[in-house]
N, C-alpha and C. Protein backbone atom coordinates (compact mmCIF):
# COMPACT_ATOMS: atom_id res chain seq x y z
N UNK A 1 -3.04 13.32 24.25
CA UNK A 1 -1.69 12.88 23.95
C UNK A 1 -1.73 11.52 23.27
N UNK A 2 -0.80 11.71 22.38
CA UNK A 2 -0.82 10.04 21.89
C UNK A 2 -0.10 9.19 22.90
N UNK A 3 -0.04 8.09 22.26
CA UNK A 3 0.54 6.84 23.06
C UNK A 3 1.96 6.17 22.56
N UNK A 4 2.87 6.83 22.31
CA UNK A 4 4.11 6.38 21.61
C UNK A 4 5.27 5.38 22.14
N UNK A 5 5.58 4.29 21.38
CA UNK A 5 6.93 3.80 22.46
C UNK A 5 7.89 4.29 21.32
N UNK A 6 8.76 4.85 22.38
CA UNK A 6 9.90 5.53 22.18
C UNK A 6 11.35 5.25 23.53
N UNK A 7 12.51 5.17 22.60
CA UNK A 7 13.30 4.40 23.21
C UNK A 7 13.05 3.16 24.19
N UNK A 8 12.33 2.59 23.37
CA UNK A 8 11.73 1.40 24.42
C UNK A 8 10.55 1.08 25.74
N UNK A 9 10.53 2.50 25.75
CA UNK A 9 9.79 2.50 27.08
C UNK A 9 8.19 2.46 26.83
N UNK A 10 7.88 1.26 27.08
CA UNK A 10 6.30 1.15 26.84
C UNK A 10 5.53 1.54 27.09
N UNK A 11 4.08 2.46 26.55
CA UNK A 11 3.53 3.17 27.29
C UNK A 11 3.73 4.60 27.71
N UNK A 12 4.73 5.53 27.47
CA UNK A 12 5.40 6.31 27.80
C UNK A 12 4.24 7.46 26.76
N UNK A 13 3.59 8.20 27.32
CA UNK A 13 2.70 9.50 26.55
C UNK A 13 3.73 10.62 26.09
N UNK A 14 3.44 10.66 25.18
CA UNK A 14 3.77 11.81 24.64
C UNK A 14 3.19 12.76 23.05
N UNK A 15 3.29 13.93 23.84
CA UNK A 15 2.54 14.62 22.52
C UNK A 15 2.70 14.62 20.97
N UNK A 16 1.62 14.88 20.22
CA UNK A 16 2.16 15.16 19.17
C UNK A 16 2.23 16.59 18.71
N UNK A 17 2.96 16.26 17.36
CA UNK A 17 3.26 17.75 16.71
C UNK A 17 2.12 18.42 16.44
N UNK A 18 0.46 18.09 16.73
CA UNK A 18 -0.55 18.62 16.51
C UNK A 18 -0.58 19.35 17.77
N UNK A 19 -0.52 19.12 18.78
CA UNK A 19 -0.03 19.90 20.29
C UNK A 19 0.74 21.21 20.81
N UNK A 20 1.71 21.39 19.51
CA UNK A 20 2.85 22.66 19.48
C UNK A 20 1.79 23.77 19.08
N UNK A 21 2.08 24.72 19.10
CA UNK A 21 1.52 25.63 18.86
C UNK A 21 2.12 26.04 17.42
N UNK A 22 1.42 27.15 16.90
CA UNK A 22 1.62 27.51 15.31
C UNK A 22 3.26 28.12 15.72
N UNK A 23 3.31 29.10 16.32
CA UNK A 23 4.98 29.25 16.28
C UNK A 23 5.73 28.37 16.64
N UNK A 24 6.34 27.66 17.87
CA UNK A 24 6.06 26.15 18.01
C UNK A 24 6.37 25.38 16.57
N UNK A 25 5.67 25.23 15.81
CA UNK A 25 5.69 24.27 14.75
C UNK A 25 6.67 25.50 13.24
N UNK A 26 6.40 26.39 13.54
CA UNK A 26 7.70 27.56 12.49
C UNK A 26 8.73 27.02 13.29
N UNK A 27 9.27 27.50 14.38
CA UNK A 27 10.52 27.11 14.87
C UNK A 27 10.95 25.76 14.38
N UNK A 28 10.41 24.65 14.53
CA UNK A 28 10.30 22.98 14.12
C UNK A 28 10.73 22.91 12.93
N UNK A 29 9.85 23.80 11.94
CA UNK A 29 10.23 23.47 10.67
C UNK A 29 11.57 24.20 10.02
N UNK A 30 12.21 25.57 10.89
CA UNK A 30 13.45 25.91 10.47
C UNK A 30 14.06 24.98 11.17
N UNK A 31 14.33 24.27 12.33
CA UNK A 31 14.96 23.28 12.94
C UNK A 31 15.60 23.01 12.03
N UNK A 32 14.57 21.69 11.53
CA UNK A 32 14.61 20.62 10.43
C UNK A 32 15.46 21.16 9.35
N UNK A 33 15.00 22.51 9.12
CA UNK A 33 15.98 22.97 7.94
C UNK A 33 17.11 23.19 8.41
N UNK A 34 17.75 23.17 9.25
CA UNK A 34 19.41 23.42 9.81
C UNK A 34 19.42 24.78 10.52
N UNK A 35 18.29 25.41 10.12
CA UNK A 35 18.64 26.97 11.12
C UNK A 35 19.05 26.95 12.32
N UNK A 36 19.74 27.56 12.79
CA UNK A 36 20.80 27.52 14.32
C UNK A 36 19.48 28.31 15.37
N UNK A 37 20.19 28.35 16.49
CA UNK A 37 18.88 29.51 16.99
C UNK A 37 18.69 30.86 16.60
N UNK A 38 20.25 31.40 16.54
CA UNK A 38 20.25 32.28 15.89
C UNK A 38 19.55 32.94 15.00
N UNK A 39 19.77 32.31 13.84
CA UNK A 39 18.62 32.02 12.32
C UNK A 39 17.40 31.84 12.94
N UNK A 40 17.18 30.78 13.59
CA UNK A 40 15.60 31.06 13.94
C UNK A 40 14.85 32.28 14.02
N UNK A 41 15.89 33.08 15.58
CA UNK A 41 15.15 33.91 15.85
C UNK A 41 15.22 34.87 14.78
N UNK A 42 16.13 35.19 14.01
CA UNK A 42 16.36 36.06 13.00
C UNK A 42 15.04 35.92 11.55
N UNK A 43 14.58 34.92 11.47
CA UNK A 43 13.70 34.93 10.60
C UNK A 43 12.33 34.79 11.02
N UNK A 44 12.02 34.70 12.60
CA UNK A 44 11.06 34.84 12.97
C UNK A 44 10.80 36.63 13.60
N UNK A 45 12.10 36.92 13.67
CA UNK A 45 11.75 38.43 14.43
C UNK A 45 11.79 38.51 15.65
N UNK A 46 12.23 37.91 16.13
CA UNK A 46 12.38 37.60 17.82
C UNK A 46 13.87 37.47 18.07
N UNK A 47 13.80 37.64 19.37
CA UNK A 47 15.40 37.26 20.01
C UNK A 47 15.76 36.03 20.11
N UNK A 48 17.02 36.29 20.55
CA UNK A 48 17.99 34.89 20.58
C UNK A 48 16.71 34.09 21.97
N UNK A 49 16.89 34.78 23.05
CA UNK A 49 16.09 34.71 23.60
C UNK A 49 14.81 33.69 23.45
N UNK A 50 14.12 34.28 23.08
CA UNK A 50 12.29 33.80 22.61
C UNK A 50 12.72 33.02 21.72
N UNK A 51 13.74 32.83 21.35
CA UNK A 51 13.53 31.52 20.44
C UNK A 51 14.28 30.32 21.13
N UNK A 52 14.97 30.46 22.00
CA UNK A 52 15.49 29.90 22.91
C UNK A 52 14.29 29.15 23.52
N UNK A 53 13.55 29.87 24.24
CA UNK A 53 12.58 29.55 24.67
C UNK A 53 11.38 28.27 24.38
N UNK A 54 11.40 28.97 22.70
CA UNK A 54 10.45 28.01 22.03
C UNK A 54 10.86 26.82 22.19
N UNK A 55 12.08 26.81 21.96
CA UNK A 55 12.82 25.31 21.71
C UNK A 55 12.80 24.68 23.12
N UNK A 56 13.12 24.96 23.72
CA UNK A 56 13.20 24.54 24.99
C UNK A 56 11.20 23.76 25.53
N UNK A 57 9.86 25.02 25.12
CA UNK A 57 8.93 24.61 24.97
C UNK A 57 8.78 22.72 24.04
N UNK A 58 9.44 23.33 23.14
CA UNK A 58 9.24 22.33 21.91
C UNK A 58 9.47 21.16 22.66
N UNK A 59 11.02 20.67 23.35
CA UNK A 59 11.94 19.66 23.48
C UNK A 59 10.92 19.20 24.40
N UNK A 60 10.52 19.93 25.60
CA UNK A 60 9.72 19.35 26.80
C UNK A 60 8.17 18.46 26.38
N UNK A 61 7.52 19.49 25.53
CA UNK A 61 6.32 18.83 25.03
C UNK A 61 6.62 17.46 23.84
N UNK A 62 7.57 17.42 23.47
CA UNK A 62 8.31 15.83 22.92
C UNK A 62 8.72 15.25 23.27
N UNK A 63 9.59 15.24 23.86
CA UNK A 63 9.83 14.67 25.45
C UNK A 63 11.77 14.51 24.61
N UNK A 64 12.06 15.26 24.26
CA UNK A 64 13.51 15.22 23.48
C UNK A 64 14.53 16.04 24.63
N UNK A 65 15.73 15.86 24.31
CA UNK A 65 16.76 16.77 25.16
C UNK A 65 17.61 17.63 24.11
N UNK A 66 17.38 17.31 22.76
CA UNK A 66 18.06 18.21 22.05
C UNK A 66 17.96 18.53 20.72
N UNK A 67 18.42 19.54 19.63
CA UNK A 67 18.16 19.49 18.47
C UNK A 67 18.09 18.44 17.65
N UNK A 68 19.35 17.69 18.10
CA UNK A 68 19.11 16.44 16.77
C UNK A 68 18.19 15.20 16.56
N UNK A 69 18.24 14.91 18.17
CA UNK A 69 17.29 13.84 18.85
C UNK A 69 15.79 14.45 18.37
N UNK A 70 15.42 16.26 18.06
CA UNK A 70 14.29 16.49 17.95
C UNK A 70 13.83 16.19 15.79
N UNK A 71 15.13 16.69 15.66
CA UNK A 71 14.97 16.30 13.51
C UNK A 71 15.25 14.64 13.59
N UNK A 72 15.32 13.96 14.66
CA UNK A 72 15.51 12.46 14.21
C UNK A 72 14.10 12.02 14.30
N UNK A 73 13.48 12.59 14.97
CA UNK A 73 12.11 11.68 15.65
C UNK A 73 11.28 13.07 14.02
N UNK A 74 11.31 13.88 14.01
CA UNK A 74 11.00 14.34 12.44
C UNK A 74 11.09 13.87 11.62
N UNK A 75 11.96 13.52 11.04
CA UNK A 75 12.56 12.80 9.84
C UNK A 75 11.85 11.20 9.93
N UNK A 76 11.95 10.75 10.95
CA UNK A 76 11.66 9.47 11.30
C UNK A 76 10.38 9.01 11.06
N UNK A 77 9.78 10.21 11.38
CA UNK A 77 7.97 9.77 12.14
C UNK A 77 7.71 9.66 13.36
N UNK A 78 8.80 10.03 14.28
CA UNK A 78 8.07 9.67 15.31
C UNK A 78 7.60 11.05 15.81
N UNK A 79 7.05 12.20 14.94
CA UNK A 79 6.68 13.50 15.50
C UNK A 79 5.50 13.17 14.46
N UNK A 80 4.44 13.26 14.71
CA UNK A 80 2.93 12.91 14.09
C UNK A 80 2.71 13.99 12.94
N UNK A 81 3.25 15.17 12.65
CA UNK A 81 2.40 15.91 11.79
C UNK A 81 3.43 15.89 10.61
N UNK A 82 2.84 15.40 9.25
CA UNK A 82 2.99 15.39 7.78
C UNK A 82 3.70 16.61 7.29
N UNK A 83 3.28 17.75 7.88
CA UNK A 83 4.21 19.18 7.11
C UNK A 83 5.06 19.48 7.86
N UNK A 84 5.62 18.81 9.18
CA UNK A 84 6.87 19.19 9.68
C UNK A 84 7.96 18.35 8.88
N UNK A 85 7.52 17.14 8.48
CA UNK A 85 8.44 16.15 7.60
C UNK A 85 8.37 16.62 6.41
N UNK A 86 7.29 17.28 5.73
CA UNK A 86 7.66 17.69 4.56
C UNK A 86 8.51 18.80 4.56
N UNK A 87 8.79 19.70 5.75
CA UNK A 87 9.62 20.42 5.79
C UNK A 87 11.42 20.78 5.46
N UNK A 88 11.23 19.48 5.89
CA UNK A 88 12.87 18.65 5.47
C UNK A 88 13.05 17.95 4.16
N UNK A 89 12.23 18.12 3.10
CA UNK A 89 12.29 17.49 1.95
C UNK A 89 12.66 19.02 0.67
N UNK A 90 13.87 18.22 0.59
CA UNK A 90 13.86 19.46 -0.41
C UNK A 90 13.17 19.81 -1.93
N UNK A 91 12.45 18.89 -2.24
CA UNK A 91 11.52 18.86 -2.95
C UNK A 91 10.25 18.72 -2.71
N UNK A 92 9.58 19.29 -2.01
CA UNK A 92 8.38 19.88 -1.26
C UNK A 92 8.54 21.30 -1.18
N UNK A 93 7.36 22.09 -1.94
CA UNK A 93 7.23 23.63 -1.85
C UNK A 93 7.44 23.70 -0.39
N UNK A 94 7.50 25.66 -0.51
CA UNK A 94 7.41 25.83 1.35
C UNK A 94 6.11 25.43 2.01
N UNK A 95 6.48 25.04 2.96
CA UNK A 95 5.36 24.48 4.00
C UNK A 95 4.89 25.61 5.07
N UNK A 96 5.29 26.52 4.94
CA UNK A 96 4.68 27.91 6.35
C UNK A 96 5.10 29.21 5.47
């Protein structure tokens, strides 16, 4: 785990986006793109369900409570991996 301060709290571990798993990091990157869960699961092939899920995986291993709080720390940098942020650039080919 890296070593991140986030909201202030010094010291506070938390993973990085190298940590998610490959679906995990698809879900992340439709996030970022605005897909609802819905859409998620719809373009991954899965249920509302299992994609529910993922996210819920996702939020815990970041230590986030919700979608936006999870594309802020994306957008931001404070999620370690380069092609989840390029994900959100609309001038960057597809990334997955």
């Amino acid at each position: 785990m890296a070593l991140i301060n986030i909201r202030g709290d010094v010291g506070v571990h938390v993973p990085t986006a190298s940590q998610l798993t490959g679906r995990e990091s698809e879900v992340v990157r439709l996030l970022v793109r605005g897909f609802s869960t819905k859409q998620i699961a719809g373009a991954l092939g899965v249920s509302f369900h299992t994609a529910s899920t993922h996210l819920k995986h996702i939020y815990k291993k970041l230590g986030v409570h919700k979608r936006t709080e999870l594309v802020a720390q994306v957008l931001t940098g404070g999620v370690g991996d380069n092609r989840l942020r390029s994900a959100a650039n609309p001038f960057c080919g597809p990334t997955f």
